[in-house]
Protein backbone atom coordinates (compact mmCIF):
# COMPACT_ATOMS: atom_id res chain seq x y z
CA UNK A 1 181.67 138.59 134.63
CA UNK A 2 181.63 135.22 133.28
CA UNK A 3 179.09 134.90 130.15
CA UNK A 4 177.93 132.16 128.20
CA UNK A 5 177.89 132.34 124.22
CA UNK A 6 175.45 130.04 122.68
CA UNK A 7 175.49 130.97 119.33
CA UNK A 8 174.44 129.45 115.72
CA UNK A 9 175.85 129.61 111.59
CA UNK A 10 173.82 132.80 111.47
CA UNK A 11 174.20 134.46 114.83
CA UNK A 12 177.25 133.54 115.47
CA UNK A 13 179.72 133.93 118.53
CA UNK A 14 181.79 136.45 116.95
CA UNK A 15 178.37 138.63 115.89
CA UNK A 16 177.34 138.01 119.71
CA UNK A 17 180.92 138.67 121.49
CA UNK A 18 181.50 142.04 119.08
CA UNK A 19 177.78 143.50 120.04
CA UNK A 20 178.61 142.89 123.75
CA UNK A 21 181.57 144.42 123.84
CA UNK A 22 180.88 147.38 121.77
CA UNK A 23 178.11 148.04 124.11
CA UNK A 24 179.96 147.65 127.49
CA UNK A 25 182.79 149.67 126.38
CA UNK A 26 183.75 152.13 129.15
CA UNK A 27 181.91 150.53 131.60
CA UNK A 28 184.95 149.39 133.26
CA UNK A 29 183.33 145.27 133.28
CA UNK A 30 185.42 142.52 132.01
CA UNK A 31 184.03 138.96 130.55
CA UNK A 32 185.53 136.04 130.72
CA UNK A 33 183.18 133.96 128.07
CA UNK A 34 182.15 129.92 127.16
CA UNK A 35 181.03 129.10 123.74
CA UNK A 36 178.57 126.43 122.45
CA UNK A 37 177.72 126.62 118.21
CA UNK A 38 173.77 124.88 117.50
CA UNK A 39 174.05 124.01 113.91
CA UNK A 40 170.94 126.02 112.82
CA UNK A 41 170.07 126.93 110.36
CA UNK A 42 171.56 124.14 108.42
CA UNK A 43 169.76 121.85 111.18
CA UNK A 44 166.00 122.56 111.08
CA UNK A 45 164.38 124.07 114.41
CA UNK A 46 162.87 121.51 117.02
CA UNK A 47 159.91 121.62 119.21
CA UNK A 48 159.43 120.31 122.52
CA UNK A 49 156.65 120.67 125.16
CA UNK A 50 158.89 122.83 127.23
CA UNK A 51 160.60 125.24 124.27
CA UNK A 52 160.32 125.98 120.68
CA UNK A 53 161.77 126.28 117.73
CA UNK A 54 165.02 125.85 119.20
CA UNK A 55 168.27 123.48 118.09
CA UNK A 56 170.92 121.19 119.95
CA UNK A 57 171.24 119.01 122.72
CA UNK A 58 170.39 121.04 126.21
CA UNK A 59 172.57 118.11 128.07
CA UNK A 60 175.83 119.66 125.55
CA UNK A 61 174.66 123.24 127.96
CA UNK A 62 175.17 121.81 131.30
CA UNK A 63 178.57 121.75 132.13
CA UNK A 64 179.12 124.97 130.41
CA UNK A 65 177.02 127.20 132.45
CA UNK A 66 178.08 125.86 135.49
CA UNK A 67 179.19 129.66 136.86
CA UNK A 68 178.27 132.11 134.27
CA UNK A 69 176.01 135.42 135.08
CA UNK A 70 175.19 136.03 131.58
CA UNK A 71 173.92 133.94 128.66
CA UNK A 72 173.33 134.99 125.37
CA UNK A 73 172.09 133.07 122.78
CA UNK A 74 169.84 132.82 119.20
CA UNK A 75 168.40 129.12 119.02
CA UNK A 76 170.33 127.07 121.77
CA UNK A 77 167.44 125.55 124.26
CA UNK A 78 167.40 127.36 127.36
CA UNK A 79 165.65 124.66 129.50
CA UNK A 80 164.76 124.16 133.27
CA UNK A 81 167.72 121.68 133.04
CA UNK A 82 170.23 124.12 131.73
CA UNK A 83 168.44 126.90 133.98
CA UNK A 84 169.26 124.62 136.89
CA UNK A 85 172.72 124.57 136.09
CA UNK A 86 173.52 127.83 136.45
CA UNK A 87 172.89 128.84 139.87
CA UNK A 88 174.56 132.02 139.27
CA UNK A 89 172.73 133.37 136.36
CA UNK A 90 171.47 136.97 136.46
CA UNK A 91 170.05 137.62 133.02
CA UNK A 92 169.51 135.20 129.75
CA UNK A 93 168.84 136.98 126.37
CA UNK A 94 168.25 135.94 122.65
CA UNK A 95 169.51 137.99 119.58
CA UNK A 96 165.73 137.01 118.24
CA UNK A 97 162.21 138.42 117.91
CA UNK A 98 160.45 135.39 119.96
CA UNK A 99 162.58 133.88 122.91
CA UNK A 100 160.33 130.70 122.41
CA UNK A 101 163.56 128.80 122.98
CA UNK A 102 164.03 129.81 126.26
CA UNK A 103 162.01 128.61 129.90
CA UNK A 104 160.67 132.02 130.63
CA UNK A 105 158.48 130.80 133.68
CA UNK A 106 161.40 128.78 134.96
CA UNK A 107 163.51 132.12 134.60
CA UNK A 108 160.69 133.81 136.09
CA UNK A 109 160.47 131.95 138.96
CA UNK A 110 164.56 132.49 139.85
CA UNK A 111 164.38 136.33 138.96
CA UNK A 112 166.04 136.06 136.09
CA UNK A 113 165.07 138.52 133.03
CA UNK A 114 164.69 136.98 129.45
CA UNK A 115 165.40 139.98 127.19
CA UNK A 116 164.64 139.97 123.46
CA UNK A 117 165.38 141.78 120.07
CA UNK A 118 161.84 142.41 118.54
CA UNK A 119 161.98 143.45 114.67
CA UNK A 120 165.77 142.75 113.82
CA UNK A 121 165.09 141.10 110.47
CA UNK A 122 162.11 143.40 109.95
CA UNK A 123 164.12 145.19 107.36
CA UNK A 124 165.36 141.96 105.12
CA UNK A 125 161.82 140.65 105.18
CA UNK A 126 160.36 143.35 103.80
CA UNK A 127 162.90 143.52 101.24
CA UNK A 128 162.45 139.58 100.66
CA UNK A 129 158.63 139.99 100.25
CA UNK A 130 158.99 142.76 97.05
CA UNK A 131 161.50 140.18 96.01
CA UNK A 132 159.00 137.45 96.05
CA UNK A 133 156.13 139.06 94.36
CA UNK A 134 158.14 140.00 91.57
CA UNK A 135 159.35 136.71 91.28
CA UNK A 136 156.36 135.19 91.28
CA UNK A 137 153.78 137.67 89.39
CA UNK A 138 156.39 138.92 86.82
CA UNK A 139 157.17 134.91 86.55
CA UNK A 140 161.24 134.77 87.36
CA UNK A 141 160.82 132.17 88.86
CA UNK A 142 159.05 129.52 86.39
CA UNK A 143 161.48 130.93 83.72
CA UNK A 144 164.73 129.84 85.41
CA UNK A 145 163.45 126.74 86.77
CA UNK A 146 162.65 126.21 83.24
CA UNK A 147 165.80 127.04 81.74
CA UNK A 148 167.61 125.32 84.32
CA UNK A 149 166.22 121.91 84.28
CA UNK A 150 164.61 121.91 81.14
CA UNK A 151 167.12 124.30 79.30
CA UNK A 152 163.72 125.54 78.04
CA UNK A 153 163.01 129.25 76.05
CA UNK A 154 160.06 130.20 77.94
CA UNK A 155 158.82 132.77 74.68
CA UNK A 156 155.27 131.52 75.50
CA UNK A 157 155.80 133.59 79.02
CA UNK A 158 155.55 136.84 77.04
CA UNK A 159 152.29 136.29 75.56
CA UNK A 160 149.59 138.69 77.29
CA UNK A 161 147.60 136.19 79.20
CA UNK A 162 150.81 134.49 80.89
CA UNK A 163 152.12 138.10 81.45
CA UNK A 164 151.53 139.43 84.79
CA UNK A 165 150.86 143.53 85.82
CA UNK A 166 153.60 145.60 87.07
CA UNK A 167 153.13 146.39 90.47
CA UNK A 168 152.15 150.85 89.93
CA UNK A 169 149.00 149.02 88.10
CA UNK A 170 148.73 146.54 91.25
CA UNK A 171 146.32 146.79 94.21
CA UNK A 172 148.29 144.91 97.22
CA UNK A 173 146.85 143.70 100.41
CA UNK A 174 148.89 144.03 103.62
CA UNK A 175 147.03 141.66 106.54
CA UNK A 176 149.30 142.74 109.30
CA UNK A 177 151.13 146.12 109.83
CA UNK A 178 153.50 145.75 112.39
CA UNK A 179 157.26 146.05 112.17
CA UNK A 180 157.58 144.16 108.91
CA UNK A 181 154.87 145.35 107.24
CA UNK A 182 154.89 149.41 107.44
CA UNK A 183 158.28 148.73 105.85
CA UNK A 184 156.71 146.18 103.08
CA UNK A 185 154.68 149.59 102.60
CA UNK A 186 157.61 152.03 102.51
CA UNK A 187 159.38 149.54 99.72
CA UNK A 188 156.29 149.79 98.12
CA UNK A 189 155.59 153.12 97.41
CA UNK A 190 158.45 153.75 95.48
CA UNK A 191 156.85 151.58 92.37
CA UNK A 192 153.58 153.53 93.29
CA UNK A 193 151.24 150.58 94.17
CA UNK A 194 147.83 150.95 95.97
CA UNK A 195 147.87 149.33 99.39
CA UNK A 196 144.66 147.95 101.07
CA UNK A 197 145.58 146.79 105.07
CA UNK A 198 143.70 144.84 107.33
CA UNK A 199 144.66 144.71 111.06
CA UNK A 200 141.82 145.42 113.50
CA UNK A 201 145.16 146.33 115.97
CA UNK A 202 146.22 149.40 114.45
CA UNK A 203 144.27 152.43 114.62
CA UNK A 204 142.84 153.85 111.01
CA UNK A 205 144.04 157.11 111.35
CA UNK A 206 147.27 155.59 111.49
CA UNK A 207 146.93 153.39 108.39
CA UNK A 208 146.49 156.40 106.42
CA UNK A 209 148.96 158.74 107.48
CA UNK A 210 151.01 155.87 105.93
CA UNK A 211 149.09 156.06 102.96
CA UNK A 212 146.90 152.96 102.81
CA UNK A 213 143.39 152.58 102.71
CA UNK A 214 142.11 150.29 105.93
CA UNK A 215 139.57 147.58 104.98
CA UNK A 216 137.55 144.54 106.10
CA UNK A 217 139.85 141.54 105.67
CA UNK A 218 136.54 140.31 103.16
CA UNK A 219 137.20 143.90 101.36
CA UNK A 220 141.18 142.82 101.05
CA UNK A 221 140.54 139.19 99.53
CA UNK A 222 138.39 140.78 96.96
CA UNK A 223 139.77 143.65 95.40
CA UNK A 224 143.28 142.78 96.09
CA UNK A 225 145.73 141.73 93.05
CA UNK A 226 148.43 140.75 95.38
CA UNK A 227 147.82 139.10 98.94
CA UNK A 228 150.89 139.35 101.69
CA UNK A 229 150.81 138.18 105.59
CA UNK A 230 152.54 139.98 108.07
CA UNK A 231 150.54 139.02 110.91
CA UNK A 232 151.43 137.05 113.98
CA UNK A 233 150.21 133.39 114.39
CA UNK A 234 148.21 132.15 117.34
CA UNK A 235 144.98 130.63 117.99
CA UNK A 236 142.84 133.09 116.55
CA UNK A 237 145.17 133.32 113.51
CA UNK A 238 145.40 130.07 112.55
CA UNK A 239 144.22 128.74 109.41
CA UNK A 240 143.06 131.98 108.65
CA UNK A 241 143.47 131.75 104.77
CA UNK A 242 141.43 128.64 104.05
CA UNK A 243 139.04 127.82 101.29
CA UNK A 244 136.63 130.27 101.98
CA UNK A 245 138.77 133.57 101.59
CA UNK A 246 140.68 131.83 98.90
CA UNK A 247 137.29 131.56 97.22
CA UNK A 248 137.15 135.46 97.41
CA UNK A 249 140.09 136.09 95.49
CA UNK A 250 140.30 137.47 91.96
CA UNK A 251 141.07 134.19 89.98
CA UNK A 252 143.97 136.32 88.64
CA UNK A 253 144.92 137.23 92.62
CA UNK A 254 148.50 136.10 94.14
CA UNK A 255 149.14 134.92 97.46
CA UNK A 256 152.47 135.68 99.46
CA UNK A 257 153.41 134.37 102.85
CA UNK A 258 156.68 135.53 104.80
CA UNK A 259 154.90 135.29 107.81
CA UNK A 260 154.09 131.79 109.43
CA UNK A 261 153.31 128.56 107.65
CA UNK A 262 150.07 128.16 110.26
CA UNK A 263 147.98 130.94 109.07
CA UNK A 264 147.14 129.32 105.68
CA UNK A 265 145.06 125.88 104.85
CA UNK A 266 147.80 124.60 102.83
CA UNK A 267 145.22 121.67 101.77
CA UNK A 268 142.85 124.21 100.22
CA UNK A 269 145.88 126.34 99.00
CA UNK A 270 147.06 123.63 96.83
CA UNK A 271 144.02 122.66 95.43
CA UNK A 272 143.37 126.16 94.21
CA UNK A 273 146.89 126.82 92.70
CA UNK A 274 146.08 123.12 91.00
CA UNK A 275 142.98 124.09 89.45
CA UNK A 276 143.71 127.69 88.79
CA UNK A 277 141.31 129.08 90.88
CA UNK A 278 143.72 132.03 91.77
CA UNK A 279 147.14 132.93 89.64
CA UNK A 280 150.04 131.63 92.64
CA UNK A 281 151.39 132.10 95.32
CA UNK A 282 155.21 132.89 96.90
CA UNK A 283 156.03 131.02 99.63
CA UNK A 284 159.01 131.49 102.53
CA UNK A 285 157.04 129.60 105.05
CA UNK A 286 155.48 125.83 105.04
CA UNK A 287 152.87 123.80 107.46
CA UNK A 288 156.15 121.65 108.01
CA UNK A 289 159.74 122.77 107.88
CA UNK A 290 161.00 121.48 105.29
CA UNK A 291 157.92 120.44 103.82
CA UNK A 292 157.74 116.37 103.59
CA UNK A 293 159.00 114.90 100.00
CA UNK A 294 155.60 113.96 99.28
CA UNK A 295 154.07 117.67 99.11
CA UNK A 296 151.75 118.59 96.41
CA UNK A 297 153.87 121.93 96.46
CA UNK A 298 156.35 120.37 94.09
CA UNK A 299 153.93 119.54 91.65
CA UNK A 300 152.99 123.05 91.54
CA UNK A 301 154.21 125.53 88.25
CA UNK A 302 152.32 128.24 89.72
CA UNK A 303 153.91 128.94 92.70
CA UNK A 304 157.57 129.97 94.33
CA UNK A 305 159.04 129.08 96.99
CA UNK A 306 161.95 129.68 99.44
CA UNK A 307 163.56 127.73 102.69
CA UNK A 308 162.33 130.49 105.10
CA UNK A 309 164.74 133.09 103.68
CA UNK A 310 163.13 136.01 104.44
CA UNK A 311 165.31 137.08 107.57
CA UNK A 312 168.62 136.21 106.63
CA UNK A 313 170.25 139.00 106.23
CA UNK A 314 174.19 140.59 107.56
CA UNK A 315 171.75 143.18 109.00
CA UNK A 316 169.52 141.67 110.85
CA UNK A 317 172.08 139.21 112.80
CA UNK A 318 174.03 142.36 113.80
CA UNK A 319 170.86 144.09 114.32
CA UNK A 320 169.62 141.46 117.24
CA UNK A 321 172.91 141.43 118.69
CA UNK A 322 172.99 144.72 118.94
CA UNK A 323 169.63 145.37 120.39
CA UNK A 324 170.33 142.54 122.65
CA UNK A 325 173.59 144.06 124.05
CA UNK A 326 171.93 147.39 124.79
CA UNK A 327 169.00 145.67 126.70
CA UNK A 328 172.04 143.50 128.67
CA UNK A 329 173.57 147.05 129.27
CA UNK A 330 170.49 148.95 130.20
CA UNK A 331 169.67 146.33 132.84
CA UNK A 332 173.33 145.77 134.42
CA UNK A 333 174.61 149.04 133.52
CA UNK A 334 172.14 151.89 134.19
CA UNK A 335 169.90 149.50 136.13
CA UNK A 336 166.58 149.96 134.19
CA UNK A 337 163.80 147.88 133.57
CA UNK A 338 164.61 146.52 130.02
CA UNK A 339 162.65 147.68 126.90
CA UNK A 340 162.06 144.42 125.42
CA UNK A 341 161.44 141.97 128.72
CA UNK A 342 159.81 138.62 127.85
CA UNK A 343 158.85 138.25 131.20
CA UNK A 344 158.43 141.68 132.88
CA UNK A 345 157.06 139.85 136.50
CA UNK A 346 160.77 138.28 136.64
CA UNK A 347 161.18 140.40 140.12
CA UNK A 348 158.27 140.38 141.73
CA UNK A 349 158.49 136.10 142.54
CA UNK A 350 161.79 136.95 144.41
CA UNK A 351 160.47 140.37 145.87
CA UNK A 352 156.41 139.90 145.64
């Protein structure tokens, strides 16, 4: 079986070719591969009307997927044009938790599966967002920045109104509890914080088995010390941190975003960090990536901020290739329906 390898600098071939393998063994099929390398993520993600958050040139796909049956990729776009290609493609997966890369209704409409590794960095960005608010409310950040470029002794950091309050003393707020954030809420119970959720999708009985107290997203903005967004972004989503729920947090409340750059006003953000209407904020994810040079963000002391960090991890590149290779086995293998199908009416165009 011929496959294609579309790898990045983060999933890479190897990482891809390795998962594949291991999960074929025995099974008696051979692969005969291509490779392509998209430069991401030192090269930023793209956007087009047709696909998302993809990189590289879908014309550099053409010729390469000319006769393969398999393609396997992280960020390379998966277009009509490189779907046309490939006449005889039989499945297309990506190593990630959102194929928005890939031309599901064009793969749809050949009967072609796009399968998908849902919650393989769900581990490293729960680990990145404890990371963050310590950085931020314990202020690690501001006091290497300082020494750094100012080769500054921040002593004025220890005084008890710059100090901030260790987290078994902290009330967080979890607005989302999916993957990523029940295992924010296992990290956090080891320093014995107490953890206020809002997600109207997740049953109450099930919030407290995990030992969290479920609450009116109002409720979360005002008795929270520590704000953190796990939830998905969409239309109803969007924006949804804007000057009015900032306005209901403590003035000494933090806000942390992991999550998407779209569910937070950045305008109104800003202007509160400026005038100290809340404490800061810890940021992974912007309204732009990277955020334009002209950004009120780097006039900011009170915040920190990272270049979307929170899902690189060994782990989770392994983790979606490996997921990803068992869904590519289940369906050619053992002939099942897939577990995590993008596009789970992929059969019924050819066979309605």
């Amino acid at each position: 079986m011929k496959v294609a390898i579309f790898g990045d600098l983060f999933v890479t071939n190897d990482v891809l070719q390795a998962a594949l393998e291991s999960a074929f063994a025995g099974s008696g099929i051979d692969f005969e591969y291509v490779y392509f390398t998209t430069q991401w993520p030192v090269q930023p993600v793209m956007y087009t009307d047709e696909v998302r958050e993809f990189v590289g040139n879908e014309n550099e796909l053409i010729d390469l997927v000319a006769d393969v049956e398999m393609l396997l990729t992280h960020t390379a776009p998966i277009t009509q044009k490189v779907l046309d290609s490939a006449p005889n493609l039989k499945v297309v997966g990506a190593a990630r938790g959102g194929p928005v890369n890939i031309n599901w209704d064009a793969c749809t409409a050949r009967g072609i599966p796009v399968l998908y590794a849902p919650g393989r960095n769900s581990g490293a960005v729960a680990e990145f967002t404890v990371g963050l608010i310590l950085a931020q409310t314990r202020n690690i950040t501001l006091s290497h920045m300082s020494m750094v470029n100012e080769k500054r002794w921040r002593g004025d950091l220890y005084v008890y109104d710059a100090v901030g309050k260790e987290l078994n003393s902290s009330i967080i707020g979890l607005i989302g509890l999916g993957a990523i954030g029940k295992k924010v809420v296992k990290n956090l119970s080891g320093f014995g914080s107490e953890i206020l959720v809002h997600d109207p999708f997740v049953d109450e009985a099930e919030i407290k088995e995990l030992g969290c107290t479920p609450v009116s997203l109002n409720e979360l903005l005002e008795k929270s010390d520590i704000i953190s967004l796990h939830n998905r972004s969409n239309e109803e989503t969007k924006g949804m941190i804007g000057a009015e729920q900032i306005k209901r947090m403590k003035n000494t409340a933090y806000l942390i975003n992991t999550a998407r750059g779209e569910l937070i006003d950045h305008d109104a953000l800003y202007q509160a960090l400026k005038e100290k209407r809340i404490a800061g904020a810890a940021l992974d994810v912007f309204e732009a990536e990277p955020p334009p040079d002209d950004s009120p963000l780097f006039e900011l002391e009170n915040v920190s901020i990272a270049t979307h960090l929170g899902g690189a991890s060994r782990q989770a590149a392994e983790i979606g290739a490996e997921v990803l290779a068992k869904e590519v086995h289940s369906f050619i293998v053992e002939k099942k329906s897939p577990q995590y199908l993008t596009n789970p009416d992929f059969n019924k165009v050819l066979d309605p």
